[in-house]
N, C-alpha and C. Protein backbone atom coordinates (compact mmCIF):
# COMPACT_ATOMS: atom_id res chain seq x y z
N UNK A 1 24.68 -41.24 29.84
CA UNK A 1 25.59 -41.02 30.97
C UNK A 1 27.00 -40.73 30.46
N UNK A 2 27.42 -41.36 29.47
CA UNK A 2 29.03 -41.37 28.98
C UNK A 2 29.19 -39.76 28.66
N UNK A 3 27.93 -39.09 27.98
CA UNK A 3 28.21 -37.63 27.09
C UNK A 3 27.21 -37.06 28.33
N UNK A 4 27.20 -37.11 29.03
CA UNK A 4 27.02 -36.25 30.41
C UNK A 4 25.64 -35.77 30.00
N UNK A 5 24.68 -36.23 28.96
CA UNK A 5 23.19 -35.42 28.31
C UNK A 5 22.27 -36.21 29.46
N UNK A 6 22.40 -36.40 30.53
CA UNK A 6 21.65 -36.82 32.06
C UNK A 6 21.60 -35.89 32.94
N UNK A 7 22.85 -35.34 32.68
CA UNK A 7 22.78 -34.23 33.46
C UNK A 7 22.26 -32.67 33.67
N UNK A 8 21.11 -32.33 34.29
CA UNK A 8 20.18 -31.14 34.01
C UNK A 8 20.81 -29.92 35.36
N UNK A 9 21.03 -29.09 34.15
CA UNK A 9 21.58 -27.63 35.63
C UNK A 9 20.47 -27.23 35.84
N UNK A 10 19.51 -26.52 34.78
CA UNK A 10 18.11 -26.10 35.25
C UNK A 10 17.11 -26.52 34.28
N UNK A 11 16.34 -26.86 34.85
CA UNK A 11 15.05 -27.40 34.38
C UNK A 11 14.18 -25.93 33.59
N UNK A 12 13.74 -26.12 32.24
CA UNK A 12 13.04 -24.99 32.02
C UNK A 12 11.77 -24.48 32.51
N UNK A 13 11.52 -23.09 32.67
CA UNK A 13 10.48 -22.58 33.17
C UNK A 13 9.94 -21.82 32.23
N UNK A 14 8.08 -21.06 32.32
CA UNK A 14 7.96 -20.76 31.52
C UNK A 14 8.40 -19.11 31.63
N UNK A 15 8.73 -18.35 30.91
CA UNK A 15 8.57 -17.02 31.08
C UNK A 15 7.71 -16.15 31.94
N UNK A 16 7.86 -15.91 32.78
CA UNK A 16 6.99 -14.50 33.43
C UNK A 16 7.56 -13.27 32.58
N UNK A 17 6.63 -12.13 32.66
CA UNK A 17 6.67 -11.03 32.43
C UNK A 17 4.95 -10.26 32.89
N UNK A 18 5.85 -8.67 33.17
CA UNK A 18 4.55 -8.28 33.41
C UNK A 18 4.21 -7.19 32.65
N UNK A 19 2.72 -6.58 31.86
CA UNK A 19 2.81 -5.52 31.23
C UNK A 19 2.01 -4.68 31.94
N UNK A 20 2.39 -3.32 32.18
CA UNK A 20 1.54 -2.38 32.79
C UNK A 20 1.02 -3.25 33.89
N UNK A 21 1.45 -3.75 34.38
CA UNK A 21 1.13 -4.45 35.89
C UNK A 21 0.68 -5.35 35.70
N UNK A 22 -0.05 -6.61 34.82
CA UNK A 22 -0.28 -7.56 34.40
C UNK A 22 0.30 -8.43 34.04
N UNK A 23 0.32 -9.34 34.83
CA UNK A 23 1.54 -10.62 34.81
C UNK A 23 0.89 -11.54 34.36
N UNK A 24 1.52 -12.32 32.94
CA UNK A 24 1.24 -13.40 32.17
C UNK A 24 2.74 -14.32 32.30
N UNK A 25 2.00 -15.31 32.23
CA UNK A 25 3.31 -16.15 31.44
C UNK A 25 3.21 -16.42 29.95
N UNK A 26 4.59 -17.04 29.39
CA UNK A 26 4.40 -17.85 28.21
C UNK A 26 5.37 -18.97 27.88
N UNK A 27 5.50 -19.63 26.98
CA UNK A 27 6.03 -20.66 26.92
C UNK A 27 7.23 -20.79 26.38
N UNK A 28 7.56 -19.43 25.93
CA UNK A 28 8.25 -19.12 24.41
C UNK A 28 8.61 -17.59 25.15
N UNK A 29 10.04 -17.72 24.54
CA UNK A 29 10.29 -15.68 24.93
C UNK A 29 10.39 -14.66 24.04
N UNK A 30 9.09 -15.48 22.32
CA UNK A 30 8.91 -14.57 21.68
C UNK A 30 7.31 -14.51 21.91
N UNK A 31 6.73 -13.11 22.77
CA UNK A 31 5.51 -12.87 22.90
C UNK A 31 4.65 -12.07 21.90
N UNK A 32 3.32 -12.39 21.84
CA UNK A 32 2.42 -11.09 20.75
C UNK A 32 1.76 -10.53 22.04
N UNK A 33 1.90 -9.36 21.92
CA UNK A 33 0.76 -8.38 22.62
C UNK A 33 -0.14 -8.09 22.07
N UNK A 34 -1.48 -7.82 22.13
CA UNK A 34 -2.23 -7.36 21.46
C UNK A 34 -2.96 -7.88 20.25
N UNK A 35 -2.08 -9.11 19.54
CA UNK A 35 -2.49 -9.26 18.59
C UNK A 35 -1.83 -8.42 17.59
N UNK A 36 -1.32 -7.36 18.07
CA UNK A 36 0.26 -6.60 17.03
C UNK A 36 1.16 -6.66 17.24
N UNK A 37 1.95 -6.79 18.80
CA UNK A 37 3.18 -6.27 18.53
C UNK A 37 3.63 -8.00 18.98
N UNK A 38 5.22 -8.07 18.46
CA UNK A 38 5.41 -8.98 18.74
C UNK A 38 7.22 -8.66 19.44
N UNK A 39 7.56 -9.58 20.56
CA UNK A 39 8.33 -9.13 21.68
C UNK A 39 9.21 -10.40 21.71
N UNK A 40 10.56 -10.16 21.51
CA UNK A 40 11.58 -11.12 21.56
C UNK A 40 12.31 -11.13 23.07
N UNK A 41 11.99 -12.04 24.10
CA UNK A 41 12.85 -11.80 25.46
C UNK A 41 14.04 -12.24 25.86
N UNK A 42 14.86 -11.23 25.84
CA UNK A 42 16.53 -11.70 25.69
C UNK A 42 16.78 -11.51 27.18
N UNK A 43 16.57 -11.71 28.13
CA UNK A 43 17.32 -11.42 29.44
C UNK A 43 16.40 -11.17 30.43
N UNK A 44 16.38 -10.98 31.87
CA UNK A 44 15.90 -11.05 32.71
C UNK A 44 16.23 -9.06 33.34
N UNK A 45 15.32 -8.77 33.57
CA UNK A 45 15.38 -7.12 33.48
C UNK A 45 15.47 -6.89 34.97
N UNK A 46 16.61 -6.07 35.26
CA UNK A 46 16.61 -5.76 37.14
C UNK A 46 15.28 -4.71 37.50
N UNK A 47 14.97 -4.00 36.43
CA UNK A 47 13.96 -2.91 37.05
C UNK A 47 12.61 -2.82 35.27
N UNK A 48 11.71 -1.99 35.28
CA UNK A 48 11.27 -1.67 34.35
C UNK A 48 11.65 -1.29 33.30
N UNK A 49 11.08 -2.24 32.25
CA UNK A 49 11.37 -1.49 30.96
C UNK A 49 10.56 -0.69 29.96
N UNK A 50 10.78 0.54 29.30
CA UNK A 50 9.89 1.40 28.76
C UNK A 50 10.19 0.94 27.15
N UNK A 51 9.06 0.64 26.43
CA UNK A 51 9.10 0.57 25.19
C UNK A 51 8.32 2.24 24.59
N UNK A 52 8.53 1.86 23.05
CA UNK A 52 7.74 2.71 22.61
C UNK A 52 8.17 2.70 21.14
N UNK A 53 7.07 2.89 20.15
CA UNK A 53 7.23 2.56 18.53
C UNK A 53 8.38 3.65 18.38
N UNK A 54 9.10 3.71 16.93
CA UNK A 54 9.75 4.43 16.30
C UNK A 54 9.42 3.62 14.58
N UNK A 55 9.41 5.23 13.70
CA UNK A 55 9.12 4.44 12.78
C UNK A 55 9.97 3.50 11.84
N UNK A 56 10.21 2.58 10.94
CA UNK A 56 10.92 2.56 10.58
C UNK A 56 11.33 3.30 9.13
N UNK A 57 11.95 3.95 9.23
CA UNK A 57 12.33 5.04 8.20
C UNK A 57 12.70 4.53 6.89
N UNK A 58 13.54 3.31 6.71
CA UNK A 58 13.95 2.87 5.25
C UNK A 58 12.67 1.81 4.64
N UNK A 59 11.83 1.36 5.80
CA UNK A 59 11.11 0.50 4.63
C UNK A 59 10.15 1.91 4.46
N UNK A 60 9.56 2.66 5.49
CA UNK A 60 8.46 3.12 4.94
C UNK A 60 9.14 4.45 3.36
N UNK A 61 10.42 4.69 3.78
CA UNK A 61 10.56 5.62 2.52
C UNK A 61 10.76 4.46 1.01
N UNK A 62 10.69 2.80 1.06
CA UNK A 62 11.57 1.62 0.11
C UNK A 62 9.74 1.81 -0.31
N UNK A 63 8.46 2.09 0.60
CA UNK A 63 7.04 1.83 0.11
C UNK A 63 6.81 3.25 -0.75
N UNK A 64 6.96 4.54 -0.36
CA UNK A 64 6.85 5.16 -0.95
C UNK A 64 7.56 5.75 -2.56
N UNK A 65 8.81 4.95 -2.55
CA UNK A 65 9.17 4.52 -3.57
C UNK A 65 9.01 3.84 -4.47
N UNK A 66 8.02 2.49 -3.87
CA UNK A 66 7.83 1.53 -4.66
C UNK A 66 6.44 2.68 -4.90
N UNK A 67 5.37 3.21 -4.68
CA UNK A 67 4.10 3.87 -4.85
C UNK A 67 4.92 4.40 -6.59
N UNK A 68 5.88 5.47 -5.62
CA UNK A 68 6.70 6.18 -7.60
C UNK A 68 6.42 5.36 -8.34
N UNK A 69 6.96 4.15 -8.40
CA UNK A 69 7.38 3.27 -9.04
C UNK A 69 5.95 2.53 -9.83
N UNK A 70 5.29 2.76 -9.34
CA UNK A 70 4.11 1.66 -9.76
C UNK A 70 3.37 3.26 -10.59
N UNK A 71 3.10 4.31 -10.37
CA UNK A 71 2.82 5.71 -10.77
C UNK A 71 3.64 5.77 -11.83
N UNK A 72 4.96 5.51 -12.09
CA UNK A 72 6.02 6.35 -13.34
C UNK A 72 4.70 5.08 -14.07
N UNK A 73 4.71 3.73 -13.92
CA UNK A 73 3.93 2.83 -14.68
C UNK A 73 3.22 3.08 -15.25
N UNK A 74 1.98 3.90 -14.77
CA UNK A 74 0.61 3.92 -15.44
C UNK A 74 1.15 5.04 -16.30
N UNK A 75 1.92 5.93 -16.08
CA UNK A 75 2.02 6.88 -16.66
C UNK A 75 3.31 6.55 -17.99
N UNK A 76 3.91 5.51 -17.63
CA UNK A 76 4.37 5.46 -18.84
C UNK A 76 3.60 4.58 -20.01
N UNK A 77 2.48 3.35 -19.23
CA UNK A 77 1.22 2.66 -20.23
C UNK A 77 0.77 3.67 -21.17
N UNK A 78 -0.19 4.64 -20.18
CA UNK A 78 -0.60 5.46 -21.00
C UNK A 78 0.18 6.34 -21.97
N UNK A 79 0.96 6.93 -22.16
CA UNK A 79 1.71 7.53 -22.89
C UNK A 79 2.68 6.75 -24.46
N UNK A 80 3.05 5.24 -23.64
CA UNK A 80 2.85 4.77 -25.20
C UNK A 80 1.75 4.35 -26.00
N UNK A 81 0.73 4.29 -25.35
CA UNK A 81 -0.76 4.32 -26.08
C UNK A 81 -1.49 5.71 -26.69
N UNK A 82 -0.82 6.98 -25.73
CA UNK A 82 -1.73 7.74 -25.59
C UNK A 82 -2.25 8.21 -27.37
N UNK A 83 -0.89 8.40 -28.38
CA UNK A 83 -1.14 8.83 -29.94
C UNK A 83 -2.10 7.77 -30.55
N UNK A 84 -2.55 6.56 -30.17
CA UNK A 84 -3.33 6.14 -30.97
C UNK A 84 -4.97 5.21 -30.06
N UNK A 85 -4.55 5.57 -28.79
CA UNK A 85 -5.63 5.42 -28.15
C UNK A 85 -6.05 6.40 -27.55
N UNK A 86 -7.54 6.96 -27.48
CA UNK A 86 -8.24 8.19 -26.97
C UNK A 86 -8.20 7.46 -24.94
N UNK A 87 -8.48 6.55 -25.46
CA UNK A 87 -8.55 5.98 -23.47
C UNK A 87 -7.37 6.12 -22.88
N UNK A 88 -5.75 5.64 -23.32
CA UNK A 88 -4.76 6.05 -22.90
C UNK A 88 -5.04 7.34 -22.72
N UNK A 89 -5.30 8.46 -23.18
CA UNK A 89 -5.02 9.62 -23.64
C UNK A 89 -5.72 10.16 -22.42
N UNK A 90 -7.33 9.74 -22.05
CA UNK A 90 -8.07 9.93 -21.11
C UNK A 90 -7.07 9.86 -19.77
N UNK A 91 -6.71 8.40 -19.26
CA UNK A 91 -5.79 8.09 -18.23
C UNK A 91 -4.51 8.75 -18.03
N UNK A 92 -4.02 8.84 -19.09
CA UNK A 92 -2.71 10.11 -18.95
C UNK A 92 -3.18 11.08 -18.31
N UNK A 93 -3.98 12.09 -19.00
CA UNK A 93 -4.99 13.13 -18.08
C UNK A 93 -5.17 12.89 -17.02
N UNK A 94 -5.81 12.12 -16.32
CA UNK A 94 -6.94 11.95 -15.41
C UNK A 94 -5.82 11.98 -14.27
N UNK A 95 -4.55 10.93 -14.46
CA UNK A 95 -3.74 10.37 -13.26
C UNK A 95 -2.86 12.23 -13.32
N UNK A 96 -2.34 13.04 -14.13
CA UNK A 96 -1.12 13.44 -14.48
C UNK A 96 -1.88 14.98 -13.69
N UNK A 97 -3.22 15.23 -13.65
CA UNK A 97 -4.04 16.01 -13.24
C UNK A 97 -4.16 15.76 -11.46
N UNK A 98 -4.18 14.39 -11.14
CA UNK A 98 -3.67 14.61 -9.64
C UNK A 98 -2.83 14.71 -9.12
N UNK A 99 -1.56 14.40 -10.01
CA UNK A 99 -0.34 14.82 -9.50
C UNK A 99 -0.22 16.40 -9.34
N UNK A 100 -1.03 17.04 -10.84
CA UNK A 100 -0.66 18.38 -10.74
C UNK A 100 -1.15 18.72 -9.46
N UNK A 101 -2.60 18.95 -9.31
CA UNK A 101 -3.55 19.32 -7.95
C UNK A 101 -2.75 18.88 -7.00
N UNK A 102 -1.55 18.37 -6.25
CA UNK A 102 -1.31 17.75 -5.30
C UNK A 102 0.32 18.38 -5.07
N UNK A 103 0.74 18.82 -6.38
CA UNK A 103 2.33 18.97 -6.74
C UNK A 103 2.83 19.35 -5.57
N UNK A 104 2.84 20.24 -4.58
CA UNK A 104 3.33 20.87 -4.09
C UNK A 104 3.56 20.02 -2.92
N UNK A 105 2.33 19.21 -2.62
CA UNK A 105 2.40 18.37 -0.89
C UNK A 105 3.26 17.27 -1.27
N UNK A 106 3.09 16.91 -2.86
CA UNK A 106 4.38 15.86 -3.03
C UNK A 106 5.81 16.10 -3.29
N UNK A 107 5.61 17.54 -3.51
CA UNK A 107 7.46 17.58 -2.92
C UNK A 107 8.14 18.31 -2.25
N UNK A 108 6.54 18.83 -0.91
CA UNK A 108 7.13 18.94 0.45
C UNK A 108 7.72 17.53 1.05
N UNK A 109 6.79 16.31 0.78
CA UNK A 109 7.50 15.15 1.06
C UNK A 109 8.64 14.09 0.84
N UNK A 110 8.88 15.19 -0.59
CA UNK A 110 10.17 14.83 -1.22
C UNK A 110 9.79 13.36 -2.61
N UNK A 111 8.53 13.50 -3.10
CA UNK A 111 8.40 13.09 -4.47
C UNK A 111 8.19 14.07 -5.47
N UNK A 112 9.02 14.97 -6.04
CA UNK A 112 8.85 15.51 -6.90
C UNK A 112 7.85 15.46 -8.46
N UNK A 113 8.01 15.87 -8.99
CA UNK A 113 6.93 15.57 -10.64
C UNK A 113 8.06 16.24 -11.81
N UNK A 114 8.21 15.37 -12.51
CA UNK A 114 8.98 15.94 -13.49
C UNK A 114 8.31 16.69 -14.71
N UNK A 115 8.98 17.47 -15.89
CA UNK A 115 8.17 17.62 -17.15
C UNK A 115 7.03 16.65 -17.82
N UNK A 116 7.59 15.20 -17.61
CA UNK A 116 7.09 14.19 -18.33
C UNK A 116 5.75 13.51 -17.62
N UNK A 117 5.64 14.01 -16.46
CA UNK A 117 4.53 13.30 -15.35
C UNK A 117 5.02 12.38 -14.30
N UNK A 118 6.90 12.04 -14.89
CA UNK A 118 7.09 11.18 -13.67
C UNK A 118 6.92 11.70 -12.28
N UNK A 119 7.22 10.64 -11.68
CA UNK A 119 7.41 11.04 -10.09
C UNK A 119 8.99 10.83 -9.66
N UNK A 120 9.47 11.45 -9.19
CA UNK A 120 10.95 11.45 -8.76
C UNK A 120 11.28 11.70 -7.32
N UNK A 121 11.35 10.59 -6.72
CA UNK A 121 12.08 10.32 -5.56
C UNK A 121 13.23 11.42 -4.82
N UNK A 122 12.68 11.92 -3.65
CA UNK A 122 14.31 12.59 -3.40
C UNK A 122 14.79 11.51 -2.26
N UNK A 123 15.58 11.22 -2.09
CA UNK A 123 15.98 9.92 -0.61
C UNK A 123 15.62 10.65 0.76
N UNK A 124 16.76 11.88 0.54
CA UNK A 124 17.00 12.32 1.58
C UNK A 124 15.79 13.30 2.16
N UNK A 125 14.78 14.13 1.87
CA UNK A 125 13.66 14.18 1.50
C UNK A 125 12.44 13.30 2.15
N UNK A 126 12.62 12.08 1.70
CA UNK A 126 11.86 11.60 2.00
C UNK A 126 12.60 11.04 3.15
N UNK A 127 13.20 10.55 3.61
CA UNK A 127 13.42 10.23 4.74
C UNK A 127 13.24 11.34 5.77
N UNK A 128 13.57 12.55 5.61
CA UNK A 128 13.55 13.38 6.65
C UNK A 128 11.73 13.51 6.82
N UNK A 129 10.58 13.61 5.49
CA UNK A 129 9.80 13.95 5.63
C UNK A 129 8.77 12.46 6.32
N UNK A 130 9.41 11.39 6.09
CA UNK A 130 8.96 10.30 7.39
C UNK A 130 9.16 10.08 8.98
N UNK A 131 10.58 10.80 9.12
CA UNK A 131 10.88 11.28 10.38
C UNK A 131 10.08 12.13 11.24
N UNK A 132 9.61 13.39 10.79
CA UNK A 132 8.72 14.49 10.87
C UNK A 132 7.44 13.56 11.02
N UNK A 133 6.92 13.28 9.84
CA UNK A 133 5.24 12.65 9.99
C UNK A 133 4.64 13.27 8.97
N UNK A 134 5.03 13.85 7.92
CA UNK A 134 4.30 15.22 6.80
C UNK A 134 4.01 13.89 5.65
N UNK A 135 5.04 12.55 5.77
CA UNK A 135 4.65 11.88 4.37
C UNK A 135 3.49 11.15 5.22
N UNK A 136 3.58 10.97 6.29
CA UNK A 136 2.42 10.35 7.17
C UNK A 136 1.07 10.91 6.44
N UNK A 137 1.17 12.35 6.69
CA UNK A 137 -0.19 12.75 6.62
C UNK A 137 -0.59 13.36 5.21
N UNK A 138 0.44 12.81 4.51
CA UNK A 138 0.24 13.09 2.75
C UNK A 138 -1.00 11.56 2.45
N UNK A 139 -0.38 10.29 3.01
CA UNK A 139 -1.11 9.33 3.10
C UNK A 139 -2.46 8.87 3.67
N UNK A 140 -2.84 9.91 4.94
CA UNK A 140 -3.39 9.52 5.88
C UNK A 140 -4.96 9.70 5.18
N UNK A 141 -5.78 9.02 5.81
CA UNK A 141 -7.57 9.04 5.44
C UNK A 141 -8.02 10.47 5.08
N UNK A 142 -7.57 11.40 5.91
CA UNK A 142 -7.84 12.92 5.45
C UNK A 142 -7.16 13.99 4.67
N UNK A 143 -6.21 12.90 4.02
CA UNK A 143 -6.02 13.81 2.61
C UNK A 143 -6.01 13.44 1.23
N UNK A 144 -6.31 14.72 0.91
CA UNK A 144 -7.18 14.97 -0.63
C UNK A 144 -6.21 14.58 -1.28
N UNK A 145 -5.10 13.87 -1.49
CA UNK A 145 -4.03 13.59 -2.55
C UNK A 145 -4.82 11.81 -2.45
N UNK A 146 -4.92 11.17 -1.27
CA UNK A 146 -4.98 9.63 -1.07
C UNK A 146 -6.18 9.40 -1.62
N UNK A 147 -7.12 10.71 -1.21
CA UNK A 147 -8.76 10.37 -1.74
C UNK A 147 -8.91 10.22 -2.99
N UNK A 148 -7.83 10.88 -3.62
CA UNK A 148 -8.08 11.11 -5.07
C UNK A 148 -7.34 10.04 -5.93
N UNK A 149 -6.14 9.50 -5.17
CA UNK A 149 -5.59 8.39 -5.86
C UNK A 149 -6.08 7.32 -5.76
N UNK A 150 -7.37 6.96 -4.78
CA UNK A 150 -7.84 5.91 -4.29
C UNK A 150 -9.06 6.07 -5.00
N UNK A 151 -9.28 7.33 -5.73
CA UNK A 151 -10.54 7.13 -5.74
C UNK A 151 -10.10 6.89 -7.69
N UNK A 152 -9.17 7.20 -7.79
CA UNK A 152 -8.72 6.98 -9.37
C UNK A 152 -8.77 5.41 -9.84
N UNK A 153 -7.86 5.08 -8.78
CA UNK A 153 -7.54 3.35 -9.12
C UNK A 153 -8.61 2.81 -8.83
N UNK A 154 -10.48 3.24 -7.75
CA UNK A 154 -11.03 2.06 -8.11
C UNK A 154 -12.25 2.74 -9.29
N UNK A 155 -12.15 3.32 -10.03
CA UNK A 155 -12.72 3.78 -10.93
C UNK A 155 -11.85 2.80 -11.92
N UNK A 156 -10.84 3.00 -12.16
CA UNK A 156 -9.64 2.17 -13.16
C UNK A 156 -10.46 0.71 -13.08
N UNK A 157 -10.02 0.03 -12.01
CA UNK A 157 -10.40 -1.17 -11.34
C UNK A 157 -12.22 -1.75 -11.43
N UNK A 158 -13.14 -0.74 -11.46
CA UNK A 158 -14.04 -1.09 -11.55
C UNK A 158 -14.53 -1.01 -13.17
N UNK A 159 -14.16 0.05 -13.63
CA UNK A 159 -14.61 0.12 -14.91
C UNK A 159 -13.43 0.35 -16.32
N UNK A 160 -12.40 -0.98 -16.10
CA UNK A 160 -11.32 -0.37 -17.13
C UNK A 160 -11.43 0.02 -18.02
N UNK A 161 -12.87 -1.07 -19.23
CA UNK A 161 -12.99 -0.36 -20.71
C UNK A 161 -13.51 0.88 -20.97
N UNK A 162 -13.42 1.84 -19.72
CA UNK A 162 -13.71 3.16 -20.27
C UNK A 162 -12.05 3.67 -20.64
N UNK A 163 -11.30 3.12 -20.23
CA UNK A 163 -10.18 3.58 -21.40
C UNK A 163 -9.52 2.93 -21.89
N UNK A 164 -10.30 2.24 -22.79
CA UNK A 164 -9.86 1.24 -23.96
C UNK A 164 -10.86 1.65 -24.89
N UNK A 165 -10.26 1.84 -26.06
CA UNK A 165 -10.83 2.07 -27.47
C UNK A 165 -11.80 0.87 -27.60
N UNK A 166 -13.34 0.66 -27.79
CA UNK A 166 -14.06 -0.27 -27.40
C UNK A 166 -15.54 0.12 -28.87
N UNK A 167 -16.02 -1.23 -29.43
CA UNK A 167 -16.92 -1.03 -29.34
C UNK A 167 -17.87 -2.22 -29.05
N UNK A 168 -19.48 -1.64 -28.05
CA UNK A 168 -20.05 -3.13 -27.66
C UNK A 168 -21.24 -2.73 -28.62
N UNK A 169 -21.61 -4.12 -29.02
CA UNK A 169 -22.85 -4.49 -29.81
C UNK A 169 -23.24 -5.72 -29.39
N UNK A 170 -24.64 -5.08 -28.70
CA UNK A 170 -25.75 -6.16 -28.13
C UNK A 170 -27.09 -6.03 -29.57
N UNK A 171 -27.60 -7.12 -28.87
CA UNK A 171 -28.71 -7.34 -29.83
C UNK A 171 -30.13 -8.01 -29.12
N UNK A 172 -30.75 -6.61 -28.45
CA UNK A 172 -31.88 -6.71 -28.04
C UNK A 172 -32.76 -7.16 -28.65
N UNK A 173 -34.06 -7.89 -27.62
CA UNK A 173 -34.85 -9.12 -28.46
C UNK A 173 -35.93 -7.42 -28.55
N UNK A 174 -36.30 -7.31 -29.98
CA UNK A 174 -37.15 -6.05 -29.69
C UNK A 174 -38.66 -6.75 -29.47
N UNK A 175 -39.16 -8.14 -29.74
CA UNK A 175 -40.26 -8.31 -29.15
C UNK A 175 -40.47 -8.60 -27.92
N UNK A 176 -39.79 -7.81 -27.08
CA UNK A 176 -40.01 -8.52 -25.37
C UNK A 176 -39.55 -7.15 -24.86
N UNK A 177 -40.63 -6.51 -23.78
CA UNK A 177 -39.91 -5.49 -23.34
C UNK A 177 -39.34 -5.82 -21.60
N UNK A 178 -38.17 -5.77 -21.67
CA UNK A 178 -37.65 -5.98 -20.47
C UNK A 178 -35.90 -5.83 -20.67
N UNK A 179 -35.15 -5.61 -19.75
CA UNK A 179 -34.12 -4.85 -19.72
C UNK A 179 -33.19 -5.87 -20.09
N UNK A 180 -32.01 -5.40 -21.02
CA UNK A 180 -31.17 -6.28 -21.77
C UNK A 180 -30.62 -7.25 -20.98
N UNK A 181 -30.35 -8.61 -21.02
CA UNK A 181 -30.19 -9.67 -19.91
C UNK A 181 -28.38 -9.42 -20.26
N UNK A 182 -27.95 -8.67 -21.78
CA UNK A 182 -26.60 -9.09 -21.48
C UNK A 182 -25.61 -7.91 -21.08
N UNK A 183 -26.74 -7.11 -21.13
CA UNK A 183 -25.48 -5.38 -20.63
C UNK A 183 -24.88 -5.85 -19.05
N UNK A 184 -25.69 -6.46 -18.13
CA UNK A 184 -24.57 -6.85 -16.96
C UNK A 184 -23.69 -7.37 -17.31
N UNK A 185 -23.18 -8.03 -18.02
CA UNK A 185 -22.49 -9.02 -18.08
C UNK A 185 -21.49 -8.62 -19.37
N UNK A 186 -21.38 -7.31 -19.92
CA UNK A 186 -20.58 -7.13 -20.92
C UNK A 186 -18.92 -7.47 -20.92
N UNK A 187 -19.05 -7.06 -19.57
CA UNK A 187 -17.28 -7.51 -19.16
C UNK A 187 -16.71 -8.93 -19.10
N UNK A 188 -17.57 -9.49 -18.93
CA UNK A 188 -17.35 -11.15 -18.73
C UNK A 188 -16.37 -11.87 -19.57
N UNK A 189 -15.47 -12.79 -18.80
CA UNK A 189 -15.23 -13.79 -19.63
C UNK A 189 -13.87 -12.80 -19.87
N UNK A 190 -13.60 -11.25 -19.26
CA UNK A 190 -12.09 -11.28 -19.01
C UNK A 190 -11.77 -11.25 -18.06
N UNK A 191 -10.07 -11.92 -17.84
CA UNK A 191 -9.45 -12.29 -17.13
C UNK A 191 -8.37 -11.04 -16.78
N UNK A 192 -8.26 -10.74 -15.63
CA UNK A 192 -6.66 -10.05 -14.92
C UNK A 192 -6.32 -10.45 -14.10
N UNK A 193 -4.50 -10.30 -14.78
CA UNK A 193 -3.71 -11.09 -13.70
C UNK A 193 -2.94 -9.72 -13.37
N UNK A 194 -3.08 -8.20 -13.38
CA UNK A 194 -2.56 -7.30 -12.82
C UNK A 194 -3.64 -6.21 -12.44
N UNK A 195 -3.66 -5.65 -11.73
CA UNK A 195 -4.33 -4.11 -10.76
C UNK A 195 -3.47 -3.34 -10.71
N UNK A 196 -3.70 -1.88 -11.58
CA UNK A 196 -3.08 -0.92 -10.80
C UNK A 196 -3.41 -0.17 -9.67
């Protein structure tokens, strides 16, 4: 009573709102729709309000940068390996060959390819080409640049010691005919703590 905390102007209620004509409440005036979007309610609206996505332009051009970024990588692994390892030498190829096949859609989108195989960022470029939707569909399921980088890394990922200088020696029981119990298992027993 002394600090006046007795005294209530309004009692809380829960939120109404309605979407597309569907009136929910909630408890909280930060809502999820859908299960995606999520809706912060600052005020009480005199008439309808129209939403609608926009993309966001600096993280998605900060991801396609970080992509460069993880790409200049493999390509710089391989290349200090490539003079004395034939598998570097393989992977240099293999990755530096889809950049070529692709060169052109990557720097309509504004990632260029340098002499060396890097990838080089343009900002402005890429921001304009996220605005548009062209880096959209450099990424998207139906193109041959994503199929091919996706289909690189799980080749990498599934079978690395094909480019590593390697040799395996098993020692089949030759009195038993039945299929080597340890060729599944040649990989075993290593550990990664990185994926490209």
């Amino acid at each position: 009573e002394t600090y006046g905390l007795d005294n209530v102007t309004q009692y809380p209620d829960n939120a109404i709102l309605s979407i597309n004509g569907n009136t929910t409440e909630s408890s909280s005036n930060d809502i999820t729709v859908n299960r995606m979007i999520e809706i912060e309610l600052n005020s009480v609206s005199s008439g309808p309000v129209r939403m609608s996505f926009v993309p966001d332009t600096d993280d998605i051009v900060d991801k396609l940068k970080s992509f460069a970024d993880s790409y200049n990588r493999v390509i710089d692994i391989a290349n200090d390996n490539a003079d004395t390892e034939r598998g570097a030498k393989k992977l240099l190829h293999e990755v530096q060959g889809i950049a070529d096949r692709h060169q052109s859609a990557l720097e309509a989108v504004g990632l260029g390819v340098d002499e060396s195989g890097h990838m080089v960022p343009d900002d402005a470029l890429l921001s304009q080409s996220v605005s548009n939707g062209s880096a959209t569909e450099l990424f998207s399921d139906i193109s041959g640049f994503k199929e091919d980088i996706m289909g690189k890394t799980e080749d990498i990922s599934l079978d690395p010691m094909s480019y590593v200088d390697k040799t395996v020696i098993t020692y089949p029981n030759p009195a038993r005919t039945f299929s080597n119990p340890y060729m599944p298992s040649m990989y075993s027993g290593m550990l990664y703590n990185y994926y490209v």
